[in-house]
Protein backbone atom coordinates (compact mmCIF):
# COMPACT_ATOMS: atom_id res chain seq x y z
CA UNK A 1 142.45 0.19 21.67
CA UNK A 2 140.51 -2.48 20.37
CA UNK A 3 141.55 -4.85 22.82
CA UNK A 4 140.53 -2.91 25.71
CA UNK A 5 136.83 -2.74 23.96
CA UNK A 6 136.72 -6.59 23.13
CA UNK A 7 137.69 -7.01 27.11
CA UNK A 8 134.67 -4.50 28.24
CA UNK A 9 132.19 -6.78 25.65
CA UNK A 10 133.21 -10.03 27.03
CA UNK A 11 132.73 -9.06 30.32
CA UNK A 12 128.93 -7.66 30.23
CA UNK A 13 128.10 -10.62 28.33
CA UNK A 14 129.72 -12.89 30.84
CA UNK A 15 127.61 -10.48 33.49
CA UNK A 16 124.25 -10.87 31.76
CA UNK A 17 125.10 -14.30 31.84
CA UNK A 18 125.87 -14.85 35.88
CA UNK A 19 121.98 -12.60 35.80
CA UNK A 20 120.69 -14.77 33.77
CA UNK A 21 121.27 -17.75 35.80
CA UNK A 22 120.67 -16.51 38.67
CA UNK A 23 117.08 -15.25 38.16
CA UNK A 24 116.17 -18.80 36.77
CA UNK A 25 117.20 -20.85 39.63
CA UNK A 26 114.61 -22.01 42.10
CA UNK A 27 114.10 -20.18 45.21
CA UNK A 28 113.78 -22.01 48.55
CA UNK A 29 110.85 -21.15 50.38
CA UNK A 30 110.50 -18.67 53.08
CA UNK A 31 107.98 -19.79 55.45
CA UNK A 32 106.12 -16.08 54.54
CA UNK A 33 103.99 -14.99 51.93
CA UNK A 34 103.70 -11.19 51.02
CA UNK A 35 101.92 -10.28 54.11
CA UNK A 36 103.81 -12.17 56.42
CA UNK A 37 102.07 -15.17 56.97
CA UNK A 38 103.78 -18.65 56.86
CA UNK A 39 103.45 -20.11 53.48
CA UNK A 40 102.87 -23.87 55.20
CA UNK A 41 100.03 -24.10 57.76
CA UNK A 42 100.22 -26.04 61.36
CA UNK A 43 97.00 -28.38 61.60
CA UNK A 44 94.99 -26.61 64.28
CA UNK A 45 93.86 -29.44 66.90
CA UNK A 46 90.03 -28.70 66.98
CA UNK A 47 90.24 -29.84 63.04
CA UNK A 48 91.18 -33.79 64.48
CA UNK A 49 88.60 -36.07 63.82
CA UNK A 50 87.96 -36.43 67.19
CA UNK A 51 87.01 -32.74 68.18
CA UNK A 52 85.37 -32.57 65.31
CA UNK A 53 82.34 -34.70 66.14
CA UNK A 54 82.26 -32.56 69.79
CA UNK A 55 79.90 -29.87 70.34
CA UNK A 56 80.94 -27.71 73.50
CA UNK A 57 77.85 -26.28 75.77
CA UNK A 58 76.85 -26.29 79.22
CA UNK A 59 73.80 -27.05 81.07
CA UNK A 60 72.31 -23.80 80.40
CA UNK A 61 72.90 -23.49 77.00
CA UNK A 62 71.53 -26.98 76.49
CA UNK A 63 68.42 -25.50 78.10
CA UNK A 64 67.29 -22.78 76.42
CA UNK A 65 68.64 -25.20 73.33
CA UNK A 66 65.65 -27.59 74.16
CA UNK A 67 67.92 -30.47 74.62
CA UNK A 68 66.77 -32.91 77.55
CA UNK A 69 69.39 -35.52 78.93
CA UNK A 70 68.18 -38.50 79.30
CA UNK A 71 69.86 -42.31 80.11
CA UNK A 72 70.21 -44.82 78.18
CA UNK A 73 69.25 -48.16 79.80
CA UNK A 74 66.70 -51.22 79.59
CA UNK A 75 63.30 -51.24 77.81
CA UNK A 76 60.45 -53.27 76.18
CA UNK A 77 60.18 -53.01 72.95
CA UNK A 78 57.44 -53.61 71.60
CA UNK A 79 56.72 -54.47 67.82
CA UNK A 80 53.69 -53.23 66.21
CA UNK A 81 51.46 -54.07 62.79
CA UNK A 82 49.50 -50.76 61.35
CA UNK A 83 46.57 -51.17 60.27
CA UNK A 84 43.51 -48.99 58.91
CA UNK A 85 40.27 -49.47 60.19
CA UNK A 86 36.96 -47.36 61.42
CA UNK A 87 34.82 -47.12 64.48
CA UNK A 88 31.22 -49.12 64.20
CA UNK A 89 28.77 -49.76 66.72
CA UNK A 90 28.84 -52.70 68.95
CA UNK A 91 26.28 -54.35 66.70
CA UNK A 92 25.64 -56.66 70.38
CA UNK A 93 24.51 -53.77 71.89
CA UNK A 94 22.16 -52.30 69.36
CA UNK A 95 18.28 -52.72 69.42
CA UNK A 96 15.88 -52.15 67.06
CA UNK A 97 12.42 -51.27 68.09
CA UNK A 98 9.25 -51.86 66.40
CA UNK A 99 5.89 -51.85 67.64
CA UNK A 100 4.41 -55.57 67.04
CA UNK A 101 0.96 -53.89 66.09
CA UNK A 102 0.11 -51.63 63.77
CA UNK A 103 -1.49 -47.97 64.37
CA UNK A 104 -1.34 -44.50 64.65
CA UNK A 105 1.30 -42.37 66.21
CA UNK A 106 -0.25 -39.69 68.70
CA UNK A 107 2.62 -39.25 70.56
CA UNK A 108 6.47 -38.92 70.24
CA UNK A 109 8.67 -38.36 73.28
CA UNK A 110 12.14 -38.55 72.00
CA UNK A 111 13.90 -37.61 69.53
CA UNK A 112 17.43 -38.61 67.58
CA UNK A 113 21.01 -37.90 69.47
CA UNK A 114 18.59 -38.65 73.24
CA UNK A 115 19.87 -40.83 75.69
CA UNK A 116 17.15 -43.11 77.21
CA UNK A 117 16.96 -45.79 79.88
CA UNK A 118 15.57 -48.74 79.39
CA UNK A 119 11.66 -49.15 79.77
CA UNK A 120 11.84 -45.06 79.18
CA UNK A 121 8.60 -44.13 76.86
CA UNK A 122 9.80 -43.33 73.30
CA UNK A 123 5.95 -43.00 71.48
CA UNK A 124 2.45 -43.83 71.64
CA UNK A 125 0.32 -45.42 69.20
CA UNK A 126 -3.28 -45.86 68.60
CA UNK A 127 -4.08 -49.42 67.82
CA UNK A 128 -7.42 -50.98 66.66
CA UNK A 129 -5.35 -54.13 67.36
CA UNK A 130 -4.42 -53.51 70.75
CA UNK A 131 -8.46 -53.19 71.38
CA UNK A 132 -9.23 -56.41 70.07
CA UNK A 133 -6.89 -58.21 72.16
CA UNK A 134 -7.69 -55.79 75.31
CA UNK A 135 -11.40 -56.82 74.87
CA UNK A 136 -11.06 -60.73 73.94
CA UNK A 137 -9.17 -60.92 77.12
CA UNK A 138 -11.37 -58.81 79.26
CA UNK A 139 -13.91 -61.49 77.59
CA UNK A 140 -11.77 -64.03 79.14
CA UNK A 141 -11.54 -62.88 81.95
CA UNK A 142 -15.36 -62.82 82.79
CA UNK A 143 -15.79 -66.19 81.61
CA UNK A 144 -13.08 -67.40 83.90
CA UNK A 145 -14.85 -66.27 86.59
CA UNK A 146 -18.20 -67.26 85.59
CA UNK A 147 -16.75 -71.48 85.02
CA UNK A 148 -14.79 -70.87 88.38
CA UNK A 149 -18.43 -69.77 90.17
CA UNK A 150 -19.89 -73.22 88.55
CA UNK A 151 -17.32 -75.23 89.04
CA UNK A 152 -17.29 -74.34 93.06
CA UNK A 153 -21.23 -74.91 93.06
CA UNK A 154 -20.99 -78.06 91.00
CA UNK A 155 -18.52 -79.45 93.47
CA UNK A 156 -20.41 -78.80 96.73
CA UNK A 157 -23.55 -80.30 95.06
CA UNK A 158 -21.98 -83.25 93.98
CA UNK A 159 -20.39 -83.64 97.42
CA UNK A 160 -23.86 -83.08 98.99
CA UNK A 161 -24.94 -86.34 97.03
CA UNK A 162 -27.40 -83.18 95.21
CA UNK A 163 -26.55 -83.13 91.62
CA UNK A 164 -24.77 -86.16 89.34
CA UNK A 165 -21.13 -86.35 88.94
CA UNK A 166 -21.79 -86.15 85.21
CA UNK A 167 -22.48 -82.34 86.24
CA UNK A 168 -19.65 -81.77 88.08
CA UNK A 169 -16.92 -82.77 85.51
CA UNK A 170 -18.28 -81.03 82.83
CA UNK A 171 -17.96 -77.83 84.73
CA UNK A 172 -14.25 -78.48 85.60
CA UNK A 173 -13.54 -79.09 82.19
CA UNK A 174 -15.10 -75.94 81.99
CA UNK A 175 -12.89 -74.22 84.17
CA UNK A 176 -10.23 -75.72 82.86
CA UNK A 177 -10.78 -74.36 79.15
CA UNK A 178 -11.54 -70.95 80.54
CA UNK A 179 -8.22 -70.56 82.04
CA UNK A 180 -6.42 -71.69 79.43
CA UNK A 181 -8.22 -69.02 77.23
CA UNK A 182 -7.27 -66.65 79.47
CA UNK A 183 -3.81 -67.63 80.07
CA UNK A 184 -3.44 -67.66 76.20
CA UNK A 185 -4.84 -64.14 75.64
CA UNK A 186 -2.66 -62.82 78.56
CA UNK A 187 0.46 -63.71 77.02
CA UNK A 188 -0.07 -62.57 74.10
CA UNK A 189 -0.58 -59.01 75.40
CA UNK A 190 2.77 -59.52 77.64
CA UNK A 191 4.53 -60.89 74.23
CA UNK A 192 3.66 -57.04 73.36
CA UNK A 193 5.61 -55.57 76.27
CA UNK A 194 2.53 -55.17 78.37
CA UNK A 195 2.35 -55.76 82.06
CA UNK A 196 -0.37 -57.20 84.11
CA UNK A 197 -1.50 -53.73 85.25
CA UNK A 198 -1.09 -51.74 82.44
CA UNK A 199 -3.56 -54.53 80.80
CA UNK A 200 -6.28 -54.19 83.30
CA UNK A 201 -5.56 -50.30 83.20
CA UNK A 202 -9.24 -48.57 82.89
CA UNK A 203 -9.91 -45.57 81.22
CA UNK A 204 -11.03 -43.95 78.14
CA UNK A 205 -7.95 -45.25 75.70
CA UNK A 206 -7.35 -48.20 77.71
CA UNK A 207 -7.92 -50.23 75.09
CA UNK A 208 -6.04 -48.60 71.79
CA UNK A 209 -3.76 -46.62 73.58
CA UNK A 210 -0.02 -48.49 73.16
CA UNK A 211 3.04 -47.51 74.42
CA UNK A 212 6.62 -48.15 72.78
CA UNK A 213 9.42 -48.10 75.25
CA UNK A 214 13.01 -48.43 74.94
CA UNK A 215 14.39 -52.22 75.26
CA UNK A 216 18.09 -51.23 76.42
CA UNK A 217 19.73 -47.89 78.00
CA UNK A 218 21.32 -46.08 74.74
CA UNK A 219 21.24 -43.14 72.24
CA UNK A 220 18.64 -42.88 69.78
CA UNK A 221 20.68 -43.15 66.96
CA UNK A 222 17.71 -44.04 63.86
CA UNK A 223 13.97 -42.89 64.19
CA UNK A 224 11.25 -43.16 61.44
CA UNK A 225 7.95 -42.02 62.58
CA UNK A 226 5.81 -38.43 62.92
CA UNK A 227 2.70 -37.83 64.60
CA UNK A 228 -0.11 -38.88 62.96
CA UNK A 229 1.74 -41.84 60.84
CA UNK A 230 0.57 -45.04 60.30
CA UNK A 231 2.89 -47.47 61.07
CA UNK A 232 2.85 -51.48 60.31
CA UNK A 233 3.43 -53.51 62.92
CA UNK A 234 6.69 -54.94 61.58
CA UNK A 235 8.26 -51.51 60.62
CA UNK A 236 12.11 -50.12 62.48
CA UNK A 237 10.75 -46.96 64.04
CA UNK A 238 13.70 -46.35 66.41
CA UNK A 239 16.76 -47.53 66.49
CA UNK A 240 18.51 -47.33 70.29
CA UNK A 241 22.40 -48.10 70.43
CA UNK A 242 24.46 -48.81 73.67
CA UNK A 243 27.61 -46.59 73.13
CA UNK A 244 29.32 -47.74 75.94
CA UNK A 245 31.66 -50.08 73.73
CA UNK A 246 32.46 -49.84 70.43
CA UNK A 247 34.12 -51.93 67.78
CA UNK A 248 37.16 -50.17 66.27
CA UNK A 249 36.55 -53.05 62.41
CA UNK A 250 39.72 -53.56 60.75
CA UNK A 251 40.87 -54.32 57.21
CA UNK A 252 43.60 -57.35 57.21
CA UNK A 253 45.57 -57.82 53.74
CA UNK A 254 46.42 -61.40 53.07
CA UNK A 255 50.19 -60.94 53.85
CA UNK A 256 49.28 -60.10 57.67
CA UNK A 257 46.56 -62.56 58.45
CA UNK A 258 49.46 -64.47 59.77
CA UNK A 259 50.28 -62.53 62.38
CA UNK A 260 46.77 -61.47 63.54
CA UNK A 261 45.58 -63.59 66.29
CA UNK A 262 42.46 -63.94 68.84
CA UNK A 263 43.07 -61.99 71.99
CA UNK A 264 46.42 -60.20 70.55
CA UNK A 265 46.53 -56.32 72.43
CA UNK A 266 46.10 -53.61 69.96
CA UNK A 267 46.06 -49.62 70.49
CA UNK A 268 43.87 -47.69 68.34
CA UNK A 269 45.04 -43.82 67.41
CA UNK A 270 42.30 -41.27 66.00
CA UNK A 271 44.55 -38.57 64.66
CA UNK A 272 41.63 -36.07 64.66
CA UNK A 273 41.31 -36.93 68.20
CA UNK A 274 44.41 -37.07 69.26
CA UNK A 275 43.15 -39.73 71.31
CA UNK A 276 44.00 -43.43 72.17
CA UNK A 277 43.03 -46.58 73.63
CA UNK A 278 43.96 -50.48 74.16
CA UNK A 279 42.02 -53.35 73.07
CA UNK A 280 42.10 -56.82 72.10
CA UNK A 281 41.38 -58.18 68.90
CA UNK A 282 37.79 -60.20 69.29
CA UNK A 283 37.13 -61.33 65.75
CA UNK A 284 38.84 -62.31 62.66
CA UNK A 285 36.68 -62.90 59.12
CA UNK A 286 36.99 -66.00 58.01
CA UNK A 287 36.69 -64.80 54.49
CA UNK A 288 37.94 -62.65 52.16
CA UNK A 289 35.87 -59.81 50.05
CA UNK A 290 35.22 -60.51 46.81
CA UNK A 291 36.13 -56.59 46.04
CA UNK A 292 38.78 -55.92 48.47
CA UNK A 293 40.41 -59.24 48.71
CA UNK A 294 40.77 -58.62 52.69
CA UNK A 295 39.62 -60.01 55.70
CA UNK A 296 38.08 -57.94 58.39
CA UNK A 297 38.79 -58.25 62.03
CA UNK A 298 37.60 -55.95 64.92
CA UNK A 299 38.58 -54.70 68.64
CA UNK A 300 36.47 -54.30 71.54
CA UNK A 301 36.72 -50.93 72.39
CA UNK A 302 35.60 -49.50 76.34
CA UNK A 303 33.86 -46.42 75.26
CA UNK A 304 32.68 -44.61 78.64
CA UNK A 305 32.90 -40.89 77.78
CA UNK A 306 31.60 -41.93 74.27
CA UNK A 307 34.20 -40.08 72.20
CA UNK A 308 34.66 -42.93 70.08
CA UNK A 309 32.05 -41.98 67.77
CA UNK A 310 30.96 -44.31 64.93
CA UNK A 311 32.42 -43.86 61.72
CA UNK A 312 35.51 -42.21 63.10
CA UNK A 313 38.59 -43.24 60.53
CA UNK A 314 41.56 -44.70 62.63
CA UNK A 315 44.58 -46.66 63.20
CA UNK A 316 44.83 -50.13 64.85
CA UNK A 317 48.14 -51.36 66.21
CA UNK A 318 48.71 -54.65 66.45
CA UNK A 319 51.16 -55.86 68.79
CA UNK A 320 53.26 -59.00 67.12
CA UNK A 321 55.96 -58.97 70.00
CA UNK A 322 57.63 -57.59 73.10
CA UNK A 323 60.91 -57.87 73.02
CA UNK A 324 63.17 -56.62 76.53
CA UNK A 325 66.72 -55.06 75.12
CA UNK A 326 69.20 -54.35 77.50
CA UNK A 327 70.25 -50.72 76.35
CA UNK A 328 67.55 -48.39 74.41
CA UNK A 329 67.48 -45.03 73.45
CA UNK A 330 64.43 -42.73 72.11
CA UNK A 331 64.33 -42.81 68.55
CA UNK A 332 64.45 -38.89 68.47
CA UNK A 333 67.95 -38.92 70.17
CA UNK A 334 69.33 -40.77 66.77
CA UNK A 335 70.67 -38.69 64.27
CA UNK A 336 72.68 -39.17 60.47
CA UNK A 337 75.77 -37.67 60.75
CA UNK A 338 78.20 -38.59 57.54
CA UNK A 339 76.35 -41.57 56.89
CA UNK A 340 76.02 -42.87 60.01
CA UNK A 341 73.67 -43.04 63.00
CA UNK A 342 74.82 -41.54 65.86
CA UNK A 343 73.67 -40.40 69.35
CA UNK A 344 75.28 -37.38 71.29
CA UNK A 345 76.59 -38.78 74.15
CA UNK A 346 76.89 -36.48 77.49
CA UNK A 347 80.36 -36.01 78.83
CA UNK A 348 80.88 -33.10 81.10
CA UNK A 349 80.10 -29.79 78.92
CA UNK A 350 80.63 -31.67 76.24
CA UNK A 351 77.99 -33.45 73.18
CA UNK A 352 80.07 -35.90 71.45
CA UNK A 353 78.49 -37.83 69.01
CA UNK A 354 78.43 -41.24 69.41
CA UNK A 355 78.29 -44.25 65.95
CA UNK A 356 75.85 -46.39 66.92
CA UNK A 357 74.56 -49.94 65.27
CA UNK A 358 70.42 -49.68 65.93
CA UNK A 359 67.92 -52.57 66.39
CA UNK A 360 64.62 -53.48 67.43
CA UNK A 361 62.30 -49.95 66.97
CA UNK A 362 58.48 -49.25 68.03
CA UNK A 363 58.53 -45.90 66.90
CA UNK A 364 59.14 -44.33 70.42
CA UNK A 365 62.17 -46.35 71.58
CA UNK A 366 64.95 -47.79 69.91
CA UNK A 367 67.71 -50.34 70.96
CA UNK A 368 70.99 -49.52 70.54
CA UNK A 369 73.40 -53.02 69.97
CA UNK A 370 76.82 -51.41 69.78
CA UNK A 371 78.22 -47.79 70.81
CA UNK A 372 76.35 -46.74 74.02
CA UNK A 373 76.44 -48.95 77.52
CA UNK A 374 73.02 -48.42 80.10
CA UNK A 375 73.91 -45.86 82.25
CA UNK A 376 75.46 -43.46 79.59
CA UNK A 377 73.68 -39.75 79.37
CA UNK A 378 72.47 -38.56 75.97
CA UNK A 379 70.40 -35.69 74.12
CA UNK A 380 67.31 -37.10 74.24
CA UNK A 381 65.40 -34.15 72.47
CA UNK A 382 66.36 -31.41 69.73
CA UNK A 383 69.61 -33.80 69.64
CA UNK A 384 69.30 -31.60 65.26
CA UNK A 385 70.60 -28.61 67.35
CA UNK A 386 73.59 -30.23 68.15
CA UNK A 387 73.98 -31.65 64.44
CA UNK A 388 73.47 -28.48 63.10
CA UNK A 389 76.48 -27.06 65.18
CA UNK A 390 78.53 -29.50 63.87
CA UNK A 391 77.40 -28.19 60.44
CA UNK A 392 78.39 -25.28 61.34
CA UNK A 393 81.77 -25.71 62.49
CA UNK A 394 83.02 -28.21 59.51
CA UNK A 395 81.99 -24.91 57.29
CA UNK A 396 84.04 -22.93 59.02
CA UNK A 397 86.97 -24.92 59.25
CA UNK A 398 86.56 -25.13 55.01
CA UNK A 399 87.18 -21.19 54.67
């Protein structure tokens, strides 16, 4: 009897044994988790490098995407120096008028912002001056004709053998000191601006009555007189500028006045304008300012519509070189894509983007040295939509 119950113990414990070891020995895998699925996944093929950096979309999609194709291909680029700088006036074509005699104002015509011709009336003046001069050379005058009367009678008589030649030369000398009198007076009175007629004008302000007009065609861009001021003969009362050209002055640090040069093309910008135009440098400073420690050099600008208005702030590129590259791309088309710089190149319906090595750059166009050929297509605009996709599908490819 207790046999048969030492048998039945040393067979369960031999059984929990054989349990034992068999619960603790590693399982080989399946190939299915709980739900089915395969424990160990197949790579997909869009998650190759290569499809990854592809952006599928056809010509309509890339449409309403905003995405131009464009071709890459030759171009000049063209190197450029910023600098800062404002619009002055041409100070060549700027006049400053004064009157040369001193009075009283009893007119004004025009007023500042008008555009005048030149010889246009600007003001009248009174001038006690004026009078003096009017009246010595009416004075003059008379006496000029008076020695020219005795001279001619002088001269007949003498050659009629009826008065001495002693007579005769006194009243050329005569003559001859009147006109110079005269002459003197008379250009005096033109030195004023006066012509002939306006100096034998008649009437009852002949003689104070002075008129200021303008010496160029312009804007009145200064004027310091009101009627019934006295003004010296010496003092600015208008101030008439030519804006036809400008100067578009520049400040030049040390480190660039090697690369500024006479006659060297330059576009000026005016951001508030949105407005440009090419120049040429005319002028370089020869010195520096004590306070700024720059040199200033200045454009010629054409100025026809006169929107160039002095004192405008703007900025003055200077071209240092042109340089002809034999592929080029827009500089929006380039993109950073894992470090790189990359273009999405055309194939088909497919964007793939491109590694590129860049070079020259003006801002607009850039050259690309390795990693596109002329003749390839690209995304030359909103080329970030087609990044952003790719953003999109490495996130997706994560989960």
């Amino acid at each position: 009897m207790k046999s048969k119950q030492w048998i039945a113990t040393l067979a369960i414990v031999g059984l929990g044994i054989v349990a034992a070891i068999f619960i603790m020995r590693p399982q080989a895998p399946t190939g299915h988790d709980d739900h089915g699925h395969s424990g160990v996944e197949a790579p997909h093929a869009e998650d190759s490098p290569e499809t990854e950096k592809r952006v599928a979309m056809d010509d309509a999609a890339a449409a309403d995407a905003g995405i131009e194709i464009a071709t890459a291909g030759p171009a000049t680029i063209v190197t450029t120096l910023a600098l800062q700088g404002e619009i002055q006036f041409d100070q060549d074509r700027v006049a400053h008028v004064i009157p040369r005699l001193a009075g009283v104002v009893v007119k004004s015509v025009k007023n500042l912002g008008d555009t005048v011709r030149k010889g246009e009336l600007l003001a009248v003046i009174e001038s006690q001056s004026l009078a003096d001069l009017k009246s010595e050379h009416l004075a003059a005058r008379t006496r000029l004709q008076l020695a020219r009367a005795t001279f001619d009678r002088e001269k007949r008589l003498w050659e009629e053998k009826i008065s001495a030649e002693q007579d005769y030369l006194a009243s050329r000398t005569a003559l001859a000191e009147a006109e110079i009198t005269y002459r003197t007076v008379g250009q005096k009175l033109q030195a004023l601006g006066l012509t002939p007629a306006s100096i034998s004008r008649g009437g009852r302000d002949a003689l104070t009555r002075f008129e200021i007009r303008a010496p160029i065609d312009g804007v009145v861009i200064e004027k310091h007189l009101a009627l019934g001021e006295a003004v010296g003969e010496e003092a600015s009362i208008f101030v008439v500028a030519d804006l036809s050209y400008v100067w578009a002055e520049m400040i030049v640090y040390p480190k660039d006045l090697a690369t500024i040069r006479l006659g060297q093309k330059v576009t000026v910008k005016a951001t508030a304008l949105s407005a440009e135009a090419a120049g040429t440098i005319s002028y370089i400073g020869p010195l520096l300012g004590e306070q700024t420690r720059s040199a200033k050099a200045r454009a010629t600008l054409k100025n026809p519509d006169q929107r160039w208005r002095p004192g405008l702030f703007v900025t003055v590129e200077v071209v240092q070189a042109e340089t002809n590259v034999p592929v080029a791309v827009s500089v929006d088309a380039v993109q950073t894509l894992d470090a790189s710089e990359v273009v999405f190149l055309r194939s088909g319906g497919v964007f793939e983007a491109r590694p590129v090595e860049l070079g020259h750059s003006d801002g607009k166009r850039i050259e690309i040295v390795e990693g596109l050929a002329a003749g390839d297509r690209y995304a030359n605009t909103n080329s970030f939509v087609l990044k952003a996709e790719l953003g999109k599908s490495a996130t997706s490819h994560t989960h």
